[in-house]
PDB file of N, CA and C in Angstrom:
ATOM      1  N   UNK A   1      43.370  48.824 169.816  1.00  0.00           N
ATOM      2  CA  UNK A   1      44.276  48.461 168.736  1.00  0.00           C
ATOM      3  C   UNK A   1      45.702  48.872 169.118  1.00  0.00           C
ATOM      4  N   UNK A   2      46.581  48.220 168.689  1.00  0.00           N
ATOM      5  CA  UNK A   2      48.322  48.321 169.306  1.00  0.00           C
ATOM      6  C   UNK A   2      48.758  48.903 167.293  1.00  0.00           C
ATOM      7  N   UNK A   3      49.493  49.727 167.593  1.00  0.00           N
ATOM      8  CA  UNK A   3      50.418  49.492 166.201  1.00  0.00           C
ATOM      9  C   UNK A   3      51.839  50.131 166.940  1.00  0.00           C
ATOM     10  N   UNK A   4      53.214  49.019 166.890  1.00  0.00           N
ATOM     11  CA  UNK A   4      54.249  49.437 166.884  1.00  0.00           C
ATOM     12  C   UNK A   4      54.370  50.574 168.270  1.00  0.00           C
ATOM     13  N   UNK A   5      53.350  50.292 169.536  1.00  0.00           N
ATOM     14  CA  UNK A   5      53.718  50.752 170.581  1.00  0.00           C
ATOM     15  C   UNK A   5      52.759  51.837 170.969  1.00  0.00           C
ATOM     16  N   UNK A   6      51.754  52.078 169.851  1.00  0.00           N
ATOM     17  CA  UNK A   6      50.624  52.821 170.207  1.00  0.00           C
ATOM     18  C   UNK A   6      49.960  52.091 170.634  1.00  0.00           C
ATOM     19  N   UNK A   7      48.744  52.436 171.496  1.00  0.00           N
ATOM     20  CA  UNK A   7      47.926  51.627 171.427  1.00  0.00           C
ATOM     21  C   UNK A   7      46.623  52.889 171.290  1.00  0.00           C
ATOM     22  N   UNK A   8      45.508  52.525 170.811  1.00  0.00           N
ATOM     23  CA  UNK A   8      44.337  53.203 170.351  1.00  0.00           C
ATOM     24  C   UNK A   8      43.284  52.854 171.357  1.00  0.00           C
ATOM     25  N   UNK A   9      42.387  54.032 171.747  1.00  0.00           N
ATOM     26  CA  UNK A   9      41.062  53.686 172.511  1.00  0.00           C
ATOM     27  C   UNK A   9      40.129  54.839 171.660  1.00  0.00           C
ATOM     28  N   UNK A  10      39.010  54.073 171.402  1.00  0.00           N
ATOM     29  CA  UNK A  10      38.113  54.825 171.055  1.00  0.00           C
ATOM     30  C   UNK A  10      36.940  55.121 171.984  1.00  0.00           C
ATOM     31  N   UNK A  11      36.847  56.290 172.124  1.00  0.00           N
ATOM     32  CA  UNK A  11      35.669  57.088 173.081  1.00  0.00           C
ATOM     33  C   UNK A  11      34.131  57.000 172.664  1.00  0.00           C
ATOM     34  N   UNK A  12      34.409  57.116 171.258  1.00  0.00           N
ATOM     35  CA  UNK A  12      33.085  57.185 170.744  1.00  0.00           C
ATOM     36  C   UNK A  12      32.050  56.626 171.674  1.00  0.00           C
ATOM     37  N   UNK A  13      31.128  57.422 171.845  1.00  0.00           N
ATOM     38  CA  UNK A  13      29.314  57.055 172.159  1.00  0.00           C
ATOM     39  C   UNK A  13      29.437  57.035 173.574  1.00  0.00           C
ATOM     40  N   UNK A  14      30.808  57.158 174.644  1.00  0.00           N
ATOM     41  CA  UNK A  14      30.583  56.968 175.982  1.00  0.00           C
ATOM     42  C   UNK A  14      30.283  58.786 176.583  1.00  0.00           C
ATOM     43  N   UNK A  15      30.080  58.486 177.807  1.00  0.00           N
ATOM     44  CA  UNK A  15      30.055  60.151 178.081  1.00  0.00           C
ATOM     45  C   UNK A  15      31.427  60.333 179.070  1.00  0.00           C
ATOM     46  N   UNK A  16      31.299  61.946 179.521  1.00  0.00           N
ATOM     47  CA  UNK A  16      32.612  61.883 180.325  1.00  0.00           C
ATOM     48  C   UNK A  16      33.126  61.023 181.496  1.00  0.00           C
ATOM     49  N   UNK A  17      32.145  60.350 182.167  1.00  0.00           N
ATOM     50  CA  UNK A  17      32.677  59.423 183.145  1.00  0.00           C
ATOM     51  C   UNK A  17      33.151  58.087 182.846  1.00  0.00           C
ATOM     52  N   UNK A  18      32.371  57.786 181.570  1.00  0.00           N
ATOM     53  CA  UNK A  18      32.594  56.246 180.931  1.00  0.00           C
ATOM     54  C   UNK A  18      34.113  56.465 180.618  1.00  0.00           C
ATOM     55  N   UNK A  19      34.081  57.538 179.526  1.00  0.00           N
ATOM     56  CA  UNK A  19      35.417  57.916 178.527  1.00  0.00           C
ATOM     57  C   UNK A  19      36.814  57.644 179.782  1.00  0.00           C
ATOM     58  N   UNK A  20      36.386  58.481 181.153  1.00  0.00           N
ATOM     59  CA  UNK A  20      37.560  58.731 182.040  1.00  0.00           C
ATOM     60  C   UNK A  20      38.087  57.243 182.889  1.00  0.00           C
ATOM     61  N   UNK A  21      36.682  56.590 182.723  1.00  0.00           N
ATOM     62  CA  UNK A  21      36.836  54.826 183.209  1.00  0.00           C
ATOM     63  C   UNK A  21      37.632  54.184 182.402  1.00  0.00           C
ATOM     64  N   UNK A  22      37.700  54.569 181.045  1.00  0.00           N
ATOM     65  CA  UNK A  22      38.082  53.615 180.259  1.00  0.00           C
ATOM     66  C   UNK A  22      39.491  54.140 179.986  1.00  0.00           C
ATOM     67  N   UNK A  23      40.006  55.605 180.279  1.00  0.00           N
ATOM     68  CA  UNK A  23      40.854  55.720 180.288  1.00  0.00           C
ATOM     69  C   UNK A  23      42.002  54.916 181.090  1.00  0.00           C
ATOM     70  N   UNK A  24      41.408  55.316 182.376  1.00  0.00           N
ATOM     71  CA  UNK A  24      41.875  55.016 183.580  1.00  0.00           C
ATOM     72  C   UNK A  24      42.469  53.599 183.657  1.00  0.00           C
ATOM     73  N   UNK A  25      41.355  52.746 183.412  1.00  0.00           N
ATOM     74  CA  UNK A  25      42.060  51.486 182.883  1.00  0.00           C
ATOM     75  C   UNK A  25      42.566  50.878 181.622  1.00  0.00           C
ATOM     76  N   UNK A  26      43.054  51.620 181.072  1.00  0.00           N
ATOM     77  CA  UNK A  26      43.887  51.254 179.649  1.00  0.00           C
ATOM     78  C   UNK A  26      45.417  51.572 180.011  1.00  0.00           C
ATOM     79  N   UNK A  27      45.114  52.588 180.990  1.00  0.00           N
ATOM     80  CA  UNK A  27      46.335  53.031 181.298  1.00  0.00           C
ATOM     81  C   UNK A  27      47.201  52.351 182.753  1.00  0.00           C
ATOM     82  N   UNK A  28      45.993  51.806 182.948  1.00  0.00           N
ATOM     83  CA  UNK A  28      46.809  50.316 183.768  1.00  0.00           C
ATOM     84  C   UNK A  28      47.021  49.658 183.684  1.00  0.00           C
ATOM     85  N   UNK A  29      46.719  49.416 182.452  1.00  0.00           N
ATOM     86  CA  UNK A  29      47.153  47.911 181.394  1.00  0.00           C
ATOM     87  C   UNK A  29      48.236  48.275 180.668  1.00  0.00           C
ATOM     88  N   UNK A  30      48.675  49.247 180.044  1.00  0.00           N
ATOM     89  CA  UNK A  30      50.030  49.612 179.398  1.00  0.00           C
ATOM     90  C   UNK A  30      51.150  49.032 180.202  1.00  0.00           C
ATOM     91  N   UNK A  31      51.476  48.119 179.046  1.00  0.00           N
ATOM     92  CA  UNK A  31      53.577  47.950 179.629  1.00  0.00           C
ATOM     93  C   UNK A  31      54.018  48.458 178.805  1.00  0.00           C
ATOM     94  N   UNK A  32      55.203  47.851 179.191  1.00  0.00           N
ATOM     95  CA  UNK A  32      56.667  48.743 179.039  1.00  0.00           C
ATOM     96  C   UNK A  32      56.594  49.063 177.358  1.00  0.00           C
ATOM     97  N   UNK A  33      56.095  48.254 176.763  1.00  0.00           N
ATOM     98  CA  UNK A  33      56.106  48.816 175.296  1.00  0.00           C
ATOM     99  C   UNK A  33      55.449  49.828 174.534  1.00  0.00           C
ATOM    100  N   UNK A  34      54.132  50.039 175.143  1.00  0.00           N
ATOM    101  CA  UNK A  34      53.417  51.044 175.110  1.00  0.00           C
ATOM    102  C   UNK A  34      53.412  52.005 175.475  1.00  0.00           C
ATOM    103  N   UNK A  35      54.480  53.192 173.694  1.00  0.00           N
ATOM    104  CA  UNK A  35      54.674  54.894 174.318  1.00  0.00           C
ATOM    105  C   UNK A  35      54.226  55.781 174.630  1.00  0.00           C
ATOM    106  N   UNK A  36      52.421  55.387 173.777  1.00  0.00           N
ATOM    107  CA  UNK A  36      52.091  56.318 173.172  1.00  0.00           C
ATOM    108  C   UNK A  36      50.479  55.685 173.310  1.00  0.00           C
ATOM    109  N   UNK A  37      49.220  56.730 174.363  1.00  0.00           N
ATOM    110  CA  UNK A  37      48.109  56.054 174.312  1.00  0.00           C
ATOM    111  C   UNK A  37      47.318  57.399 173.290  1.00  0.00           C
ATOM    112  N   UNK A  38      46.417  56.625 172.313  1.00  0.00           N
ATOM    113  CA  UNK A  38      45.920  57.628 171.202  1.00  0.00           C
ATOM    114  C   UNK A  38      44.345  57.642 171.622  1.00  0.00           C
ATOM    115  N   UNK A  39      43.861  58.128 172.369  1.00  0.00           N
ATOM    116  CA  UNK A  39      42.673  58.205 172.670  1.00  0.00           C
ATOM    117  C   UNK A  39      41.956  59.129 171.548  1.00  0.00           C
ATOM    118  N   UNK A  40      40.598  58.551 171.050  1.00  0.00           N
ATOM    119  CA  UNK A  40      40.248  58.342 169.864  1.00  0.00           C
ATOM    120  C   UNK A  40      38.467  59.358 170.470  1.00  0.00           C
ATOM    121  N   UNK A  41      38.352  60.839 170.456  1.00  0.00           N
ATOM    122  CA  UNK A  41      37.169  61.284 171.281  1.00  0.00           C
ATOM    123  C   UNK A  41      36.222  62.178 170.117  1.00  0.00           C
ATOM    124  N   UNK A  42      36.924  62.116 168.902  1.00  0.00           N
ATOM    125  CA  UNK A  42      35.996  63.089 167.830  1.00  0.00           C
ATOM    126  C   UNK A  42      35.862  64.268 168.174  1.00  0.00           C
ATOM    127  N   UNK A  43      35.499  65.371 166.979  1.00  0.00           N
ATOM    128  CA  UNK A  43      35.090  66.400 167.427  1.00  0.00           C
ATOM    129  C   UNK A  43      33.882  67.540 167.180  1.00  0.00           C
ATOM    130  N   UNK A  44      33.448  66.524 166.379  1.00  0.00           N
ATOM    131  CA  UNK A  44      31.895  66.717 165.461  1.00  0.00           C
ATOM    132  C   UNK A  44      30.587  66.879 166.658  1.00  0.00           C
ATOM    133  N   UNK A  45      30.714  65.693 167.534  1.00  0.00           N
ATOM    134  CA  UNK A  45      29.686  65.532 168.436  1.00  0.00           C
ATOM    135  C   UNK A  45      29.495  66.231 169.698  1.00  0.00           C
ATOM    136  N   UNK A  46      30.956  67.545 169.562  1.00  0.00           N
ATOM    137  CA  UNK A  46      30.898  67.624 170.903  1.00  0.00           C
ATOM    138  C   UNK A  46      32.635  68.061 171.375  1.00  0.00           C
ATOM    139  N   UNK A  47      32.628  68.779 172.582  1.00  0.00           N
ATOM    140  CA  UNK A  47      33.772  68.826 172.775  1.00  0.00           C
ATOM    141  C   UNK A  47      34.023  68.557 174.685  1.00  0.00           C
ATOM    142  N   UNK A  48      33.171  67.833 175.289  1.00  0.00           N
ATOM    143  CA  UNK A  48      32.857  67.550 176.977  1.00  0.00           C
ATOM    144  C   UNK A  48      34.322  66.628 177.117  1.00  0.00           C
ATOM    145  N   UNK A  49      34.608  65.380 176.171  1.00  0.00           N
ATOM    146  CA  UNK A  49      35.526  64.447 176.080  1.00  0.00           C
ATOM    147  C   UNK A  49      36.737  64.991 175.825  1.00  0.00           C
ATOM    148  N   UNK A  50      36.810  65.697 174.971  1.00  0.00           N
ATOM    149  CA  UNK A  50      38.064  65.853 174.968  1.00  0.00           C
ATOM    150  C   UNK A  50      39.042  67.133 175.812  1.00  0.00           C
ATOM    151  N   UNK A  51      38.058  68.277 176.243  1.00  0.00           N
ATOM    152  CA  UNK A  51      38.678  68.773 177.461  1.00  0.00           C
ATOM    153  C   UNK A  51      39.046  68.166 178.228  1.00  0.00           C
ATOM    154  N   UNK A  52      37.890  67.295 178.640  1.00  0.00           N
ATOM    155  CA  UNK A  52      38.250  65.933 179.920  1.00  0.00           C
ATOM    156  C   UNK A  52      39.484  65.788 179.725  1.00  0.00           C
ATOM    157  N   UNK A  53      40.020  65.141 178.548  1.00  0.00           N
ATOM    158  CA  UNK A  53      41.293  64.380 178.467  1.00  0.00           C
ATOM    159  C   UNK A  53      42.058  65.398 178.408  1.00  0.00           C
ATOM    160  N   UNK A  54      41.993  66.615 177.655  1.00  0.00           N
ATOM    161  CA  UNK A  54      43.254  67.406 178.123  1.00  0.00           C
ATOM    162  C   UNK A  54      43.369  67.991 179.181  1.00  0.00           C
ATOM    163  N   UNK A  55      42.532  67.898 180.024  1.00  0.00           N
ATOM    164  CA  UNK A  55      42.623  68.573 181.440  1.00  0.00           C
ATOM    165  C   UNK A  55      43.050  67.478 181.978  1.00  0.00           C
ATOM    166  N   UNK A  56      42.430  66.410 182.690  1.00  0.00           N
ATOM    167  CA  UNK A  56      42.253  65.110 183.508  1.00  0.00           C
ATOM    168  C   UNK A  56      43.926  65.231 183.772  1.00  0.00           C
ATOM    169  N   UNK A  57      44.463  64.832 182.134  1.00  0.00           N
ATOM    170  CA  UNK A  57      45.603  63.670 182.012  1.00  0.00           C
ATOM    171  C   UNK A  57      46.908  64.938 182.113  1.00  0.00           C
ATOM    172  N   UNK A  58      46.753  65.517 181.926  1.00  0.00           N
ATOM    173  CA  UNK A  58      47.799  66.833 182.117  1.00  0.00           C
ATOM    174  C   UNK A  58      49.106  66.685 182.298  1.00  0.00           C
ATOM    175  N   UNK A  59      48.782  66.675 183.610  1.00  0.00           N
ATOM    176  CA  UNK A  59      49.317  66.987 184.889  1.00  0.00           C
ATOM    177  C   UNK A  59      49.712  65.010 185.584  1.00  0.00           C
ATOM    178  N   UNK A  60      48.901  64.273 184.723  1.00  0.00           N
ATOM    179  CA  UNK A  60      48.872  62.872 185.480  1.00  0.00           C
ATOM    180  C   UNK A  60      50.320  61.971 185.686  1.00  0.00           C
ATOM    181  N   UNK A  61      49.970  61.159 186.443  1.00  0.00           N
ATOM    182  CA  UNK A  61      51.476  60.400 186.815  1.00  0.00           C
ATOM    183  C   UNK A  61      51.687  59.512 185.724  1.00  0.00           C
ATOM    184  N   UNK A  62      52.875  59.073 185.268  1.00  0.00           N
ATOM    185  CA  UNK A  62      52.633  58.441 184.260  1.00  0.00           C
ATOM    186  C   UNK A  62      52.895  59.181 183.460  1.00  0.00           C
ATOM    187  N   UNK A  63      52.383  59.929 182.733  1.00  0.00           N
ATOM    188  CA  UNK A  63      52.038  60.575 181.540  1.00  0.00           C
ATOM    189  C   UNK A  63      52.745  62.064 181.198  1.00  0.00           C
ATOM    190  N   UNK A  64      53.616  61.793 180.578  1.00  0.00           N
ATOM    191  CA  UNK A  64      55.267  62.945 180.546  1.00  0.00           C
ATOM    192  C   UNK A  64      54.439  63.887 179.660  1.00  0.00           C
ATOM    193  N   UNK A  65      53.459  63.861 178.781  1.00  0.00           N
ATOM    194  CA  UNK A  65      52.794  65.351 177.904  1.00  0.00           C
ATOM    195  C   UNK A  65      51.766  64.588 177.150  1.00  0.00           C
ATOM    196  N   UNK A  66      50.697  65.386 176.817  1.00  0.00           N
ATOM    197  CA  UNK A  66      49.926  65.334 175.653  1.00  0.00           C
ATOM    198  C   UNK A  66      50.318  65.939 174.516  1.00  0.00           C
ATOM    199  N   UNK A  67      49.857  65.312 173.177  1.00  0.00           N
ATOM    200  CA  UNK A  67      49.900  65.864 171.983  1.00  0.00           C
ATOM    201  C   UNK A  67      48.955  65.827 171.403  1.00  0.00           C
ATOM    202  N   UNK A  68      48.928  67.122 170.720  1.00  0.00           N
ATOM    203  CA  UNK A  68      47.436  66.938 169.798  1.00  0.00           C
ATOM    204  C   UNK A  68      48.009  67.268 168.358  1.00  0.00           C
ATOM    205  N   UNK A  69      47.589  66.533 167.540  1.00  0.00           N
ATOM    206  CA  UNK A  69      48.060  66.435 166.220  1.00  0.00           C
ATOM    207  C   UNK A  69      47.533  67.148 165.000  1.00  0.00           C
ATOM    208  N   UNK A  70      47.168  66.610 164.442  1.00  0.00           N
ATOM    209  CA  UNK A  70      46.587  66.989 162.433  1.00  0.00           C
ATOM    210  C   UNK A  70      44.864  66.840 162.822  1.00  0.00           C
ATOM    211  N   UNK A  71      44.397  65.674 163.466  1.00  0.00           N
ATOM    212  CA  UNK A  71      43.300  65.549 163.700  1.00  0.00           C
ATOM    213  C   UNK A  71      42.753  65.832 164.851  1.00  0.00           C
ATOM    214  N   UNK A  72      41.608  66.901 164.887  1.00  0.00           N
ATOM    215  CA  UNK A  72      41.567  67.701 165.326  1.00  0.00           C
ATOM    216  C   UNK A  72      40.242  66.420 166.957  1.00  0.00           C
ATOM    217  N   UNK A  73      39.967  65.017 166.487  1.00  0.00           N
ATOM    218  CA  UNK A  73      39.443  63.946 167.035  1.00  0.00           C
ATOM    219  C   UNK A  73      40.457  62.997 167.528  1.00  0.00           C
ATOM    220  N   UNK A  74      41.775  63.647 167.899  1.00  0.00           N
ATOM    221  CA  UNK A  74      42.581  62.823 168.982  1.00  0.00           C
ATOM    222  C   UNK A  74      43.416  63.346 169.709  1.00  0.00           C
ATOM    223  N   UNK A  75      44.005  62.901 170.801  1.00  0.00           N
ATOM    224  CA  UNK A  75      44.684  63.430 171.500  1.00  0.00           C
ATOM    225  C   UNK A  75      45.491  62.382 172.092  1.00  0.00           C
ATOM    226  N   UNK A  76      46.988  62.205 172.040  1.00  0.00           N
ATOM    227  CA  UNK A  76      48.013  61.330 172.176  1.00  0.00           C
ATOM    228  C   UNK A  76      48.426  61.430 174.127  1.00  0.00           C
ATOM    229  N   UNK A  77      48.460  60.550 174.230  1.00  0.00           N
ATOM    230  CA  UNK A  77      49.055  60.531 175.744  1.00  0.00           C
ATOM    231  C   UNK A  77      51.037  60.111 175.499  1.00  0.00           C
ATOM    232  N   UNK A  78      51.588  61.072 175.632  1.00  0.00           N
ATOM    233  CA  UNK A  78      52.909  60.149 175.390  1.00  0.00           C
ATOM    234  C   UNK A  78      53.485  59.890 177.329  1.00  0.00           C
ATOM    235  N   UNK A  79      53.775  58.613 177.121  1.00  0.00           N
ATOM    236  CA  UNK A  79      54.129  57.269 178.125  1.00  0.00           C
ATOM    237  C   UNK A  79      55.471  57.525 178.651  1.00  0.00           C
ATOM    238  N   UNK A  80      56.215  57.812 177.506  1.00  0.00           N
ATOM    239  CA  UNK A  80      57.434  57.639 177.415  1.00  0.00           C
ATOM    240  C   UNK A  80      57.842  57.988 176.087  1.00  0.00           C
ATOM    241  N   UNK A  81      59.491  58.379 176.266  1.00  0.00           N
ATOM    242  CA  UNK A  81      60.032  59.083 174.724  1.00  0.00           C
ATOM    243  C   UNK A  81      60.479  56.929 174.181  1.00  0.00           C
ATOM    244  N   UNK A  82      60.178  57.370 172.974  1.00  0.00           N
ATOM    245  CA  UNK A  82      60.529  56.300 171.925  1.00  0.00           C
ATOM    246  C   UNK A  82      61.847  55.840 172.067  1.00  0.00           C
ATOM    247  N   UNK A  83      63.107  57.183 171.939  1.00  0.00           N
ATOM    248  CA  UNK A  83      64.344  57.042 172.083  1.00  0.00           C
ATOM    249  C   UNK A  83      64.617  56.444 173.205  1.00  0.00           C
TER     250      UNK A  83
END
């Protein structure tokens, strides 16, 4: 799902290698408009996914910081500043 430059991936039901596949290529599909990837990993079921993503993406090219927000089932990749 895109809103206004996000775009959304949901993790649900994959495991850590699927989740990191699907990362991997979402994030090669992002253009220039897309600031902000909201990877969507829950936190009820588990917490294997979403270390993944805060470890994996860190440090990654591309990807100027993570944010983690209000919900405690996402974790924001920011792309690029908005401004």
């Amino acid at each position: 799902m895109t809103n206004h430059g996000i775009v959304e991936l949901d993790l649900h039901g994959m495991n850590v290698a699927q989740a990191k596949t699907a990362v991997d290529a979402r994030l090669k599909r992002c253009g220039k408009e897309v600031y902000r990837l909201r990877l969507i990993h829950g936190f009820h079921g588990g917490s294997a996914i979403r270390d993944m993503v805060r470890k994996e993406y860190r440090n990654r090219k591309g990807v100027l910081r993570i944010e983690i927000g209000l919900n405690e089932g996402e974790t924001d990749l920011v792309l690029r500043e908005l401004f």
